[in-house]
N, C-alpha and C. Protein backbone atom coordinates (compact mmCIF):
# COMPACT_ATOMS: atom_id res chain seq x y z
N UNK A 1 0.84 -1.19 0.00
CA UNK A 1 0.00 0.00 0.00
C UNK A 1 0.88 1.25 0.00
N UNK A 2 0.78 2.05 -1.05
CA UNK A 2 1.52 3.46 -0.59
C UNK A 2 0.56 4.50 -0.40
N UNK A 3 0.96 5.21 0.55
CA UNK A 3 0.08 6.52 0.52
C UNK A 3 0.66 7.79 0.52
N UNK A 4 -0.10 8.62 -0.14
CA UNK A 4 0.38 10.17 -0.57
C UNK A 4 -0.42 10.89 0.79
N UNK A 5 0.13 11.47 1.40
CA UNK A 5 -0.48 12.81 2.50
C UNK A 5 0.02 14.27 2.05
N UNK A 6 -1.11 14.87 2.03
CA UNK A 6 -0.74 16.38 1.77
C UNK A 6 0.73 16.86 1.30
N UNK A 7 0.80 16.49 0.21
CA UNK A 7 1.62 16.57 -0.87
C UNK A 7 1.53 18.01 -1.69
N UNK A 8 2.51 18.49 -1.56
CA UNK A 8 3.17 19.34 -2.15
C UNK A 8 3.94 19.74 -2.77
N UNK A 9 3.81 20.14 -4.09
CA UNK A 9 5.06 20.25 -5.76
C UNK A 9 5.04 21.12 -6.32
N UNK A 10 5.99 21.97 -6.49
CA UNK A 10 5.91 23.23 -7.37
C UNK A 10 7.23 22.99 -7.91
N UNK A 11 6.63 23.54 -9.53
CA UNK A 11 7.94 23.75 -10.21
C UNK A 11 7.77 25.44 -10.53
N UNK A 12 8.87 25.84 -10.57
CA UNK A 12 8.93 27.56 -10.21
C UNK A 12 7.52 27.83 -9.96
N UNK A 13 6.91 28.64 -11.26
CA UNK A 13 5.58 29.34 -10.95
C UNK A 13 4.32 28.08 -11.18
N UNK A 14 4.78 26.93 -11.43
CA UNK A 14 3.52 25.69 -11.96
C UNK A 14 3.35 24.90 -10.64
N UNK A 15 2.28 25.42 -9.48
CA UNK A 15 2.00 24.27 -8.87
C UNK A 15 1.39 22.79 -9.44
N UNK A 16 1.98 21.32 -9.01
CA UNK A 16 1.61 20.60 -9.55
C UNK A 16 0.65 19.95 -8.46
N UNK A 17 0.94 20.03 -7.49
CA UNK A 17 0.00 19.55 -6.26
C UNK A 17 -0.28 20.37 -5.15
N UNK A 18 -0.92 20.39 -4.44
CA UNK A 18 -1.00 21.34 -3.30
C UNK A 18 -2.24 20.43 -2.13
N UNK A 19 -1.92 20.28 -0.87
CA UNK A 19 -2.11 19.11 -0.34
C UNK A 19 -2.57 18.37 -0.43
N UNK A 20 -1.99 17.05 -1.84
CA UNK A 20 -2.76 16.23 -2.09
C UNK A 20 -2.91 14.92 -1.38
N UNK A 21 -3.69 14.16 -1.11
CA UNK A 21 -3.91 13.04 -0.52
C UNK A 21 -4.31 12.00 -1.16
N UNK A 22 -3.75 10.95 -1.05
CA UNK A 22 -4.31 9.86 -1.95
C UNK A 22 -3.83 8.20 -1.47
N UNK A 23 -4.62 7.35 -1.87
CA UNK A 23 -3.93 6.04 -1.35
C UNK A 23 -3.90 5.04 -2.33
N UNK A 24 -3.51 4.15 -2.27
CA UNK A 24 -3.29 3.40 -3.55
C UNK A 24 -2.87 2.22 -2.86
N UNK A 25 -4.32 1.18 -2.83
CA UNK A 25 -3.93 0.06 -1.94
C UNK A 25 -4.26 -0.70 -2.50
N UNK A 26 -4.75 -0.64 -4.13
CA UNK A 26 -4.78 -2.63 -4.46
C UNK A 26 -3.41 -2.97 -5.31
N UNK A 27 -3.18 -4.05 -5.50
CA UNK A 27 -1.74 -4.64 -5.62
C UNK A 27 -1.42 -4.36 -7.12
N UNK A 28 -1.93 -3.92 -8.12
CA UNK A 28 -1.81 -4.18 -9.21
C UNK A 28 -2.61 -2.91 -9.63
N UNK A 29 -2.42 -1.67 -10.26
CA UNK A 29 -3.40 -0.22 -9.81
C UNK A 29 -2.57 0.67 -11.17
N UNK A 30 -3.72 0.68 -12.04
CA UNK A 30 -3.54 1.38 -13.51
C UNK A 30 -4.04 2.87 -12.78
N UNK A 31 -3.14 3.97 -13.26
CA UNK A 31 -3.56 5.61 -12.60
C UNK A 31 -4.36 6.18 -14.12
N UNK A 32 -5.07 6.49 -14.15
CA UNK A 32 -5.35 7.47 -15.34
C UNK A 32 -5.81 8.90 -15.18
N UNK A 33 -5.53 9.30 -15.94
CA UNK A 33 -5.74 11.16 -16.18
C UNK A 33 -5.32 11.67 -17.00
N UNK A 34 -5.76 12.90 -17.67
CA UNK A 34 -5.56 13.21 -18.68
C UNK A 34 -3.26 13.96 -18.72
N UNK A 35 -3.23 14.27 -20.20
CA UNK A 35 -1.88 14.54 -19.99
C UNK A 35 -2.09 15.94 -18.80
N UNK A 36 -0.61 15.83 -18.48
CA UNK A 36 -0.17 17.29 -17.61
C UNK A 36 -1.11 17.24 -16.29
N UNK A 37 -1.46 16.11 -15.44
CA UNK A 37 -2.27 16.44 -14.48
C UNK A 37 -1.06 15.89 -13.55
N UNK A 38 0.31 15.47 -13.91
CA UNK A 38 1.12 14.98 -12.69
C UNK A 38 1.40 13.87 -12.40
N UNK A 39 1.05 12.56 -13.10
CA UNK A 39 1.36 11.57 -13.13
C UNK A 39 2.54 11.23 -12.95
N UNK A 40 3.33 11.41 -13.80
CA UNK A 40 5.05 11.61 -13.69
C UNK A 40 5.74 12.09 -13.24
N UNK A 41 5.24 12.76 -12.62
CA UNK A 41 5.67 13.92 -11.29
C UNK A 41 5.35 13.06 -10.27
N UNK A 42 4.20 12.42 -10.11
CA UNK A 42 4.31 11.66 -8.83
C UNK A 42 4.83 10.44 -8.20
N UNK A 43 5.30 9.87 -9.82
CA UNK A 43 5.48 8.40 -9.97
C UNK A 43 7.22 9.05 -9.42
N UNK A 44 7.64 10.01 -9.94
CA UNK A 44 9.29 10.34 -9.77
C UNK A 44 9.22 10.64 -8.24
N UNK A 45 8.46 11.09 -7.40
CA UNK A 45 8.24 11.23 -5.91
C UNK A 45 8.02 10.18 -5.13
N UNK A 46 6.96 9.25 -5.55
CA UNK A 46 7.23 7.92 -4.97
C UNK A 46 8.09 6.89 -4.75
N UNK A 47 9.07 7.09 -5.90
CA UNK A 47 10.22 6.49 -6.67
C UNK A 47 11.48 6.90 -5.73
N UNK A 48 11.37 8.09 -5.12
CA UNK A 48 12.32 8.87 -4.59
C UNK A 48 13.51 9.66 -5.26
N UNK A 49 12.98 9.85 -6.63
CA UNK A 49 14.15 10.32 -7.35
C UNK A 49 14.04 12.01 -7.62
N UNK A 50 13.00 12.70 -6.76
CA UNK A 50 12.83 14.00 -6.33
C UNK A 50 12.58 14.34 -4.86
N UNK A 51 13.48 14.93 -4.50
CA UNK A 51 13.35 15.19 -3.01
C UNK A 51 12.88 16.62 -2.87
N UNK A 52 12.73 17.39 -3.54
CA UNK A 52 11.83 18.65 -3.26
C UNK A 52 10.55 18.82 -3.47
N UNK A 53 10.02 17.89 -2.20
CA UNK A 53 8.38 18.33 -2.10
C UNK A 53 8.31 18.50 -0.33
N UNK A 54 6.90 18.50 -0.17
CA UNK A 54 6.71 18.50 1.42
C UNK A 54 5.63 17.69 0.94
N UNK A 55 5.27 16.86 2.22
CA UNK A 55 4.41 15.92 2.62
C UNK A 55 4.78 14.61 2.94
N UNK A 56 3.61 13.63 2.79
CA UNK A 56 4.48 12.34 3.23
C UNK A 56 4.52 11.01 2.15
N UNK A 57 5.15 10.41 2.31
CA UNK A 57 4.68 9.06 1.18
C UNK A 57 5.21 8.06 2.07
N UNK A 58 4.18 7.06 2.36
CA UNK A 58 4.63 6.20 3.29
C UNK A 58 4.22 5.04 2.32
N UNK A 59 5.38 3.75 2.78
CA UNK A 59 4.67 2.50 2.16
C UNK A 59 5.12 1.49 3.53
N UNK A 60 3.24 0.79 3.25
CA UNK A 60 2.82 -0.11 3.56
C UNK A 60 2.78 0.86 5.21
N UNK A 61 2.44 1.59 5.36
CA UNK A 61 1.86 2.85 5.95
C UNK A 61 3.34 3.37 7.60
N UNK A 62 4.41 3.24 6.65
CA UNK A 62 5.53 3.61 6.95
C UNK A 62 6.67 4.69 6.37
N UNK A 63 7.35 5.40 7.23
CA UNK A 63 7.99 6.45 6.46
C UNK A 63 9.73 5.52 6.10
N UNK A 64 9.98 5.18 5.08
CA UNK A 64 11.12 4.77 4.76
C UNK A 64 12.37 5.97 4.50
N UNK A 65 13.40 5.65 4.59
CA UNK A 65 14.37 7.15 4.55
C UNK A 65 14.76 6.98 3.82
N UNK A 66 15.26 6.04 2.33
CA UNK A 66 14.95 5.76 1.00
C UNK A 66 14.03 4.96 0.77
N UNK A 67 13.32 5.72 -0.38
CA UNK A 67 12.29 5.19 -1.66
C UNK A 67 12.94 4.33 -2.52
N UNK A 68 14.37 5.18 -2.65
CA UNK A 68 14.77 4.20 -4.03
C UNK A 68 15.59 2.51 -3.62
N UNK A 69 15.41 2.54 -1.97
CA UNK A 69 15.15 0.95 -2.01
C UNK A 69 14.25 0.08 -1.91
N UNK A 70 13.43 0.48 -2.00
CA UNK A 70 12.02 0.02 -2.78
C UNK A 70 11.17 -0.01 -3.20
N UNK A 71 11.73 0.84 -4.12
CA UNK A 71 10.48 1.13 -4.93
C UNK A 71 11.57 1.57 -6.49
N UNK A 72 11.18 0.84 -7.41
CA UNK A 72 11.68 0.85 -8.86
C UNK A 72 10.69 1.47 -9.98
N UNK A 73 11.23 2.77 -10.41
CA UNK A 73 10.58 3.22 -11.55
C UNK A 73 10.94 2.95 -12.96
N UNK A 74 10.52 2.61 -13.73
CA UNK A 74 10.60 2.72 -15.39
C UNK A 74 9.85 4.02 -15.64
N UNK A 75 10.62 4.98 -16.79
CA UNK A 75 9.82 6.22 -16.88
C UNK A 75 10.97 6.45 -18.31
N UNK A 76 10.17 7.37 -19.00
CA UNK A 76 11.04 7.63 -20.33
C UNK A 76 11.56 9.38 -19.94
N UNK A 77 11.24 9.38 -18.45
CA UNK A 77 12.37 10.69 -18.03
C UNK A 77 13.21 10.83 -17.30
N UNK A 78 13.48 9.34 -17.28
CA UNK A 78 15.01 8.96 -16.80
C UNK A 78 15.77 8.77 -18.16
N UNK A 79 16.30 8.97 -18.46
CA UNK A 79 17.59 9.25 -19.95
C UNK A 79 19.07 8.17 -19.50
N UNK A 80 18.86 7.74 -20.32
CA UNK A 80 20.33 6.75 -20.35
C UNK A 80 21.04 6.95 -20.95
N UNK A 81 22.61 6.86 -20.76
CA UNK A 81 23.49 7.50 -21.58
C UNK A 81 23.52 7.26 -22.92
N UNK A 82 23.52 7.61 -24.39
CA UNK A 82 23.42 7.35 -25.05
C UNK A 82 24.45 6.38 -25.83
N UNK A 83 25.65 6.98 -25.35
CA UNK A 83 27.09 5.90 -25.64
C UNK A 83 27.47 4.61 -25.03
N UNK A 84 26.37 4.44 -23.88
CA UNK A 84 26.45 3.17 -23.89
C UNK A 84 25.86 2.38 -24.40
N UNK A 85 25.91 0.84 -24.51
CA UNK A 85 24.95 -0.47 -25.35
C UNK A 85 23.68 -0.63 -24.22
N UNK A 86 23.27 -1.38 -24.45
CA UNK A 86 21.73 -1.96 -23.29
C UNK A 86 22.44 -2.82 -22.32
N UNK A 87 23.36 -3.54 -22.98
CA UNK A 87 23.78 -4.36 -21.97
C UNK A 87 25.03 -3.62 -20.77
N UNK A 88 25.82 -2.59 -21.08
CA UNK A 88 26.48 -1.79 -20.05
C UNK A 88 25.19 -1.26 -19.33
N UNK A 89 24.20 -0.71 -19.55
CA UNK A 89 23.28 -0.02 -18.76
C UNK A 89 22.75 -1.28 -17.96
N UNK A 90 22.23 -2.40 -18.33
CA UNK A 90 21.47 -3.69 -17.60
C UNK A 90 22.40 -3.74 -16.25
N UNK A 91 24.15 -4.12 -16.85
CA UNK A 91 24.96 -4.46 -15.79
C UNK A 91 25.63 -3.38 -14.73
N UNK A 92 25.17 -2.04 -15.30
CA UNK A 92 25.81 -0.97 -14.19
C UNK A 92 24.84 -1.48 -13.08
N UNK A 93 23.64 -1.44 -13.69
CA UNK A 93 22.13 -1.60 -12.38
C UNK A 93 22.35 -2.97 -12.12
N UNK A 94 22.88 -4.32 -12.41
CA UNK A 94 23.45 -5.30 -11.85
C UNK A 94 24.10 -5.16 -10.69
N UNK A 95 25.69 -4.61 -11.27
CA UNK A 95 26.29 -4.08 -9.81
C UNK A 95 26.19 -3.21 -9.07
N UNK A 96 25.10 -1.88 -9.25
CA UNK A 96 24.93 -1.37 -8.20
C UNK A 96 23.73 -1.61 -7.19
N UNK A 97 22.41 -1.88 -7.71
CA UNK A 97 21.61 -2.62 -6.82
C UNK A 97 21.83 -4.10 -6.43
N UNK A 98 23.25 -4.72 -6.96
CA UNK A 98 23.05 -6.34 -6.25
C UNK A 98 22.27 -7.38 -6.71
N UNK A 99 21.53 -7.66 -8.39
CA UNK A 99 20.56 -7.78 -8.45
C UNK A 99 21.02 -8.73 -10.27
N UNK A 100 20.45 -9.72 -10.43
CA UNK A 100 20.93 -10.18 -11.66
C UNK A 100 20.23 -9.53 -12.75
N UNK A 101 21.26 -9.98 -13.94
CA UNK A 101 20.80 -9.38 -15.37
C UNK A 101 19.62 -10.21 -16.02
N UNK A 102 18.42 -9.22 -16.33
CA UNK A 102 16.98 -9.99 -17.11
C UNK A 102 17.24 -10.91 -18.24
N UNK A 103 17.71 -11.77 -18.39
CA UNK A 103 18.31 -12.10 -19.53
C UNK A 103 17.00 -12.79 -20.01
N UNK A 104 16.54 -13.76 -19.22
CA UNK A 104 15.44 -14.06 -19.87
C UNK A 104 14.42 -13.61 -19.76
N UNK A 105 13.80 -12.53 -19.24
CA UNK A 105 12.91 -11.50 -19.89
C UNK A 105 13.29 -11.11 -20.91
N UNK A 106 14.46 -10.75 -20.81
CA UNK A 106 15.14 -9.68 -21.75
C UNK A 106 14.26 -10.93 -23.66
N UNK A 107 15.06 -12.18 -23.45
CA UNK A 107 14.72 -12.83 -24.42
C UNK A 107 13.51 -12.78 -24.94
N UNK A 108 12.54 -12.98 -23.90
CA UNK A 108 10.79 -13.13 -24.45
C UNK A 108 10.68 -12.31 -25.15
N UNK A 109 11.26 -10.75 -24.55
CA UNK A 109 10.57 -9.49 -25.25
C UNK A 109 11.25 -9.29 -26.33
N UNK A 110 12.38 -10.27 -26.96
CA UNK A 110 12.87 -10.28 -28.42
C UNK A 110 14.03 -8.89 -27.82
N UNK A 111 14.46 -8.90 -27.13
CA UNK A 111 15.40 -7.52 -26.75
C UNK A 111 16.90 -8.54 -27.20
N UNK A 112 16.74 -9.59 -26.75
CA UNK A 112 18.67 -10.03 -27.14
C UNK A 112 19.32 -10.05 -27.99
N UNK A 113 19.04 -9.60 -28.84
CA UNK A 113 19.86 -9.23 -30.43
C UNK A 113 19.89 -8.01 -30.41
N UNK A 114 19.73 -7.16 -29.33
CA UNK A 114 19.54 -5.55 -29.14
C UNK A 114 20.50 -5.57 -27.97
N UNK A 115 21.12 -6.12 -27.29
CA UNK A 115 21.86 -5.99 -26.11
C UNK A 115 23.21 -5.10 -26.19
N UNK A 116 23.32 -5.52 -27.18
CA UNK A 116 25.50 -4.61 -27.71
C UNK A 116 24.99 -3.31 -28.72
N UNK A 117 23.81 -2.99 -28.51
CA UNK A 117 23.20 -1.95 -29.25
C UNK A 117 23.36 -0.72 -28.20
N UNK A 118 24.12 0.32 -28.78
CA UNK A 118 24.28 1.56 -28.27
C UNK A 118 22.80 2.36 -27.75
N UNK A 119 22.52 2.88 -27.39
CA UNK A 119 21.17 3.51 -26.69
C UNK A 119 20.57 4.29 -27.48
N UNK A 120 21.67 5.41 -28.47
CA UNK A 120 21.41 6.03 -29.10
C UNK A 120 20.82 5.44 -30.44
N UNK A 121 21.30 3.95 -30.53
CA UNK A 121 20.56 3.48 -32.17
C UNK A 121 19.74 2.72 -31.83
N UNK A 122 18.83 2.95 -30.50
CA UNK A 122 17.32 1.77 -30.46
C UNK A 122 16.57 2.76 -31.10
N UNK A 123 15.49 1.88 -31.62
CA UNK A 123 14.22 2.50 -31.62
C UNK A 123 13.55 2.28 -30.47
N UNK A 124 12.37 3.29 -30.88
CA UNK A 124 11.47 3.75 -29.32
C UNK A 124 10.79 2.53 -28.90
N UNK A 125 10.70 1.54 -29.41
CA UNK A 125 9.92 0.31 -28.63
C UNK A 125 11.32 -0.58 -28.09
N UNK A 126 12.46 -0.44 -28.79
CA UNK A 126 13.36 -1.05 -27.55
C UNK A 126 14.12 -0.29 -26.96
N UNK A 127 13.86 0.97 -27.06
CA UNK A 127 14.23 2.00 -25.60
C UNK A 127 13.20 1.19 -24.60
N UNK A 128 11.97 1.42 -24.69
CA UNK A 128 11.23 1.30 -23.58
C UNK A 128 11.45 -0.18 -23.35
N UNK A 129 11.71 -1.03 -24.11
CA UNK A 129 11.89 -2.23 -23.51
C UNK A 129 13.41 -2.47 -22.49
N UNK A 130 14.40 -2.22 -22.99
CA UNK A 130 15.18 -1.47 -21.82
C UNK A 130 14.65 -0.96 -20.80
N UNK A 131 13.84 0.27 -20.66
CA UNK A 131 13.27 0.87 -19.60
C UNK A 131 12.80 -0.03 -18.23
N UNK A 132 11.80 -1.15 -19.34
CA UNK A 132 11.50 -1.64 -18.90
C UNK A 132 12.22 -2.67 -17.79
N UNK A 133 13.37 -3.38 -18.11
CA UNK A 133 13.90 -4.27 -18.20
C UNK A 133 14.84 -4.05 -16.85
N UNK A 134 15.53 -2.75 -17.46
CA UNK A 134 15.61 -1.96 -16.27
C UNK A 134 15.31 -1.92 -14.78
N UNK A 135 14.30 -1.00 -14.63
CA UNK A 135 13.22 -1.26 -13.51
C UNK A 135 13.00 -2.57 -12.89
N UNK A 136 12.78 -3.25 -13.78
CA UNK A 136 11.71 -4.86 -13.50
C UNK A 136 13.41 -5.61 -12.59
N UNK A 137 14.26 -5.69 -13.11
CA UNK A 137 15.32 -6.25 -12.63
C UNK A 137 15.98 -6.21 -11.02
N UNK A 138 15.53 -4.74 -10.72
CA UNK A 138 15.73 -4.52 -9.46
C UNK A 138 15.13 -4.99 -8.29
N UNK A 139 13.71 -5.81 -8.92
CA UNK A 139 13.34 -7.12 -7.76
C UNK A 139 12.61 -6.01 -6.69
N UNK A 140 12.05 -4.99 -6.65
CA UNK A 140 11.68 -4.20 -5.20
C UNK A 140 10.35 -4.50 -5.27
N UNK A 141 10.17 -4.11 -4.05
CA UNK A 141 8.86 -4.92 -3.21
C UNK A 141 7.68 -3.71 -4.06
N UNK A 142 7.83 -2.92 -4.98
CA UNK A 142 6.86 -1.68 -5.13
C UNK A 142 7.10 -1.52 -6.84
N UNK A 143 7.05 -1.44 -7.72
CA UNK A 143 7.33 -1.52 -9.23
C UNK A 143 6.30 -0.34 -9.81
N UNK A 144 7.10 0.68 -10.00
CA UNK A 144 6.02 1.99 -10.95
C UNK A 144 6.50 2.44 -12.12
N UNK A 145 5.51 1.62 -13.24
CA UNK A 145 5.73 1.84 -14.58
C UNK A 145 5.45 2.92 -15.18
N UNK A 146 5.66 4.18 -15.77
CA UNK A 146 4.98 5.66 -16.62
C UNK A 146 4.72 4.62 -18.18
N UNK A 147 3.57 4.67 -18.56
CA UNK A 147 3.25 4.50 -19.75
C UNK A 147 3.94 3.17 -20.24
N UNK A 148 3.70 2.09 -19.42
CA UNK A 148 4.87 1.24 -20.47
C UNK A 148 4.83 0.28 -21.15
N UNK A 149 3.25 0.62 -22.41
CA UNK A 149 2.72 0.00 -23.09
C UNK A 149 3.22 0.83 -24.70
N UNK A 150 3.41 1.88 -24.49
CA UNK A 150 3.70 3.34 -24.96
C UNK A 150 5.34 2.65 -26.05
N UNK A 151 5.25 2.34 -27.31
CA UNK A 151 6.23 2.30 -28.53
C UNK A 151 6.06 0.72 -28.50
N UNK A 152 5.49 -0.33 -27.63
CA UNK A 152 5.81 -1.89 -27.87
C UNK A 152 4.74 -2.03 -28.58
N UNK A 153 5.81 -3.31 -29.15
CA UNK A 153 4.77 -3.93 -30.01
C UNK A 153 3.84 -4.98 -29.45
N UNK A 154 2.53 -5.67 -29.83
CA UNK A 154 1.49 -6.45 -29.70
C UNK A 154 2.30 -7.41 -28.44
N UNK A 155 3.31 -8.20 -28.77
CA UNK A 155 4.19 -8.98 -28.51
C UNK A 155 4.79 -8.62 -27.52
N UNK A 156 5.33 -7.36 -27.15
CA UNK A 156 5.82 -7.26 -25.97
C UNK A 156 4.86 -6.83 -25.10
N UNK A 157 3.60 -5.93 -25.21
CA UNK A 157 3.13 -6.11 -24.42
C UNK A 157 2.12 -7.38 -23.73
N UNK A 158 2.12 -8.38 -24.25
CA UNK A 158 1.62 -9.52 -24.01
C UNK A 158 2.95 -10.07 -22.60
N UNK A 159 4.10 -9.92 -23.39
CA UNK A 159 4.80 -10.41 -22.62
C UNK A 159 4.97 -9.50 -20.69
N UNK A 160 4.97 -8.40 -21.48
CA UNK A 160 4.65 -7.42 -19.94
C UNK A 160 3.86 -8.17 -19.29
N UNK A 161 2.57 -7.88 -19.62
CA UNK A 161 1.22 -8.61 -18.81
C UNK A 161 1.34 -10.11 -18.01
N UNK A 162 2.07 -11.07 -19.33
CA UNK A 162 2.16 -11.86 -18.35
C UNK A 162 3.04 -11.79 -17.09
N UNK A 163 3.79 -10.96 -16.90
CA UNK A 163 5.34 -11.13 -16.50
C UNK A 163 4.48 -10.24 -14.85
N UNK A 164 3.69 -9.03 -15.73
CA UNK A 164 3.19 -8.57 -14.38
C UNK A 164 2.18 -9.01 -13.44
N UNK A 165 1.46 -10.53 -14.33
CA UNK A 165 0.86 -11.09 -13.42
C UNK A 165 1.26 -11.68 -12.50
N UNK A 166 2.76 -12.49 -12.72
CA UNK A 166 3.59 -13.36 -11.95
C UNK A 166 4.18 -12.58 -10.37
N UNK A 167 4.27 -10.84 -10.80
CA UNK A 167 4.47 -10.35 -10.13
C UNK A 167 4.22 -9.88 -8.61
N UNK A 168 5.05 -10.00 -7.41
CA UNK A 168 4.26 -10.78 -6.18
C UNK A 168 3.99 -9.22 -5.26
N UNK A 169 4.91 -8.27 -5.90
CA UNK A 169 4.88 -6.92 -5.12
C UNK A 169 3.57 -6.11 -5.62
N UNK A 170 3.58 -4.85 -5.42
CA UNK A 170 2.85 -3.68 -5.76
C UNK A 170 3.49 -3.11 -7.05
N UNK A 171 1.75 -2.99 -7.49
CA UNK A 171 2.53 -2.51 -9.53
C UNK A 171 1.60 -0.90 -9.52
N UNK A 172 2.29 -0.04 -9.69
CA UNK A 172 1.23 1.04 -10.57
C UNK A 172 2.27 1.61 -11.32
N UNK A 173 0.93 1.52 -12.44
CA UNK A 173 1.22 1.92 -13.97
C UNK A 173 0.60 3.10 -14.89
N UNK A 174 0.48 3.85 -15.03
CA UNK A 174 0.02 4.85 -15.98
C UNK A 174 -0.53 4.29 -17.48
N UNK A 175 -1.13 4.49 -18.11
CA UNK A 175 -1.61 3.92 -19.14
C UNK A 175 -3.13 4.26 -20.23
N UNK A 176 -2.85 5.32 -21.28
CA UNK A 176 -3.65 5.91 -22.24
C UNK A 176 -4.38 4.64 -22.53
N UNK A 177 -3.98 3.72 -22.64
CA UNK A 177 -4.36 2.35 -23.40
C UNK A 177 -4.15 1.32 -22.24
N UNK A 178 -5.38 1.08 -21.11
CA UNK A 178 -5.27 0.10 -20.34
C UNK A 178 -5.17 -1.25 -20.03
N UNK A 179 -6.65 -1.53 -21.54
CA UNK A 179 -7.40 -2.38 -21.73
C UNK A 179 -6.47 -3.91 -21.37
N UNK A 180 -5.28 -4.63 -21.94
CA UNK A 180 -4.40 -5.51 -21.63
C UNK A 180 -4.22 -5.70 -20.25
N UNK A 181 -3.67 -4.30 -19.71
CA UNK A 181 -3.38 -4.51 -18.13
C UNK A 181 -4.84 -4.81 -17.35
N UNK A 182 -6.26 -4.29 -17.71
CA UNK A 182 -7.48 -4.17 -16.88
C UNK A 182 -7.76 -5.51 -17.15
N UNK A 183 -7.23 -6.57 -18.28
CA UNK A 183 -7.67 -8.00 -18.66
C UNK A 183 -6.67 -8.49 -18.08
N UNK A 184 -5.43 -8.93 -16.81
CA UNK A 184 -4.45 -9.00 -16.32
C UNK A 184 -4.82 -8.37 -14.71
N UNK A 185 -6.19 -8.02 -14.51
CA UNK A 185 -6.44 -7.72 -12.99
C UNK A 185 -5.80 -6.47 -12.65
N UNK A 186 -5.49 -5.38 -13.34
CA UNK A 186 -5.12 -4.15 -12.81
C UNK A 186 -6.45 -3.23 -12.47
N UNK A 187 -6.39 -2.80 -11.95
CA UNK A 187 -7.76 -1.79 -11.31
C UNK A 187 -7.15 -0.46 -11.27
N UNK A 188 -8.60 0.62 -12.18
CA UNK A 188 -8.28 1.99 -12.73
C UNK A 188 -8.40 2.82 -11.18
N UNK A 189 -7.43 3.78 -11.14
CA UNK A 189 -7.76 4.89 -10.50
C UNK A 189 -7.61 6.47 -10.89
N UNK A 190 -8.23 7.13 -10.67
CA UNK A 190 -8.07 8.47 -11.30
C UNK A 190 -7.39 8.87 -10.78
N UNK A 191 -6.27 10.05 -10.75
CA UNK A 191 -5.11 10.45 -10.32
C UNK A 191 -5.68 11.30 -9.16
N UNK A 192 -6.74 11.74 -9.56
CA UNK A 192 -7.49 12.57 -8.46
C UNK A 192 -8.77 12.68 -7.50
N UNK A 193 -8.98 10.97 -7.44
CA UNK A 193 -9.92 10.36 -7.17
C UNK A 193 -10.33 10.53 -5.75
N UNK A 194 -9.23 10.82 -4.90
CA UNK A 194 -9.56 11.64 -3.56
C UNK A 194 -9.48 13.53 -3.66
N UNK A 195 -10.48 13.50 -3.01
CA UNK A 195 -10.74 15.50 -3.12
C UNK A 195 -8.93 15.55 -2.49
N UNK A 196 -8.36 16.63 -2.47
CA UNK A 196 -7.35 17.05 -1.58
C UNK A 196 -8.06 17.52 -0.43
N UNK A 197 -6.49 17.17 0.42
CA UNK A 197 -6.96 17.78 1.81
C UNK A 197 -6.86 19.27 2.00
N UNK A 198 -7.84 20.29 2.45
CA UNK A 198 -7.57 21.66 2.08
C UNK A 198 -7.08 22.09 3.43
């Protein structure tokens, strides 16, 4: 279960939240809303990979003093170096989270003939499959996908779905196009489905 308490985000003059509250307690939890309402802004806060907000985010209704040990984002606004291959990026996040290389995910999703491929010469469905691959590898008890149905093909997202059914932690995912994940037991929530706390 994670929960958002009176949450607070501003970027210079663009508030993005202002005490928002929210909870997000079934195991498997598609967010929807239209673009620019903050999705990705919040998924990077939960994630812990922005520390300038106020409020609280507790999981499993605890304050942890890193997020980013558990809780793994895939997001296409994290940027990977471009000079490296897929497979230097897989194994930096090998040895720095402790954690083995997807190899056979990596395979299902047809990514292994893409591995010694520089970052800069994927196309956008095996960027995100990287992204993906990425994230998913780090094994954390909390998994938050931005869009990551978004450039794959038929085929990989089949393979997602199954992969996220097997999955034993907490999943939320963002998603224009749900329908796969809502047939896979994900349950919709609106980003703003609780009033804020005023």
């Amino acid at each position: 279960m994670i929960d958002v308490i009176k949450l607070h985000k501003q970027f210079a003059n663009k508030r993005v939240f202002h005490n928002y509250t929210n909870q997000f307690m079934e195991p498997k939890c598609c967010i929807l809303g239209e673009n620019g309402l903050g999705k990705t802004t919040l998924f990077t806060l939960i994630a812990g990979l922005d520390p300038y907000y106020t409020g609280d985010i507790l999981l499993a209704g605890k304050r942890v003093t890193a997020l980013q040990d558990y809780v793994a984002l895939g997001c296409d606004k994290i940027p990977f170096p471009d000079f490296l291959t897929a497979r230097q990026i897989l194994s930096m996040t090998s040895k720095s989270w402790v954690c083995d290389m997807p190899l056979t995910l990596a395979k299902a999703f047809g990514f292994e003939p893409f591995l010694d491929t520089l970052v800069k010469d994927l196309s956008s469905g095996n960027n995100k499959k990287l992204q993906l691959l990425n994230a998913i590898m780090r094994n954390t008890p909390y998994l938050i996908l931005d869009e990551p149905s978004a450039a794959l093909d038929q085929h990989g997202v089949e393979v997602l779905c199954h992969w996220l059914q097997s999955f034993s932690g907490q999943v939320l995912i963002s998603s224009h196009e749900p329908q796969p994940f809502l047939d896979v037991g994900f349950v919709t929530q609106h980003l703003f489905s609780t009033e804020p706390v005023a």
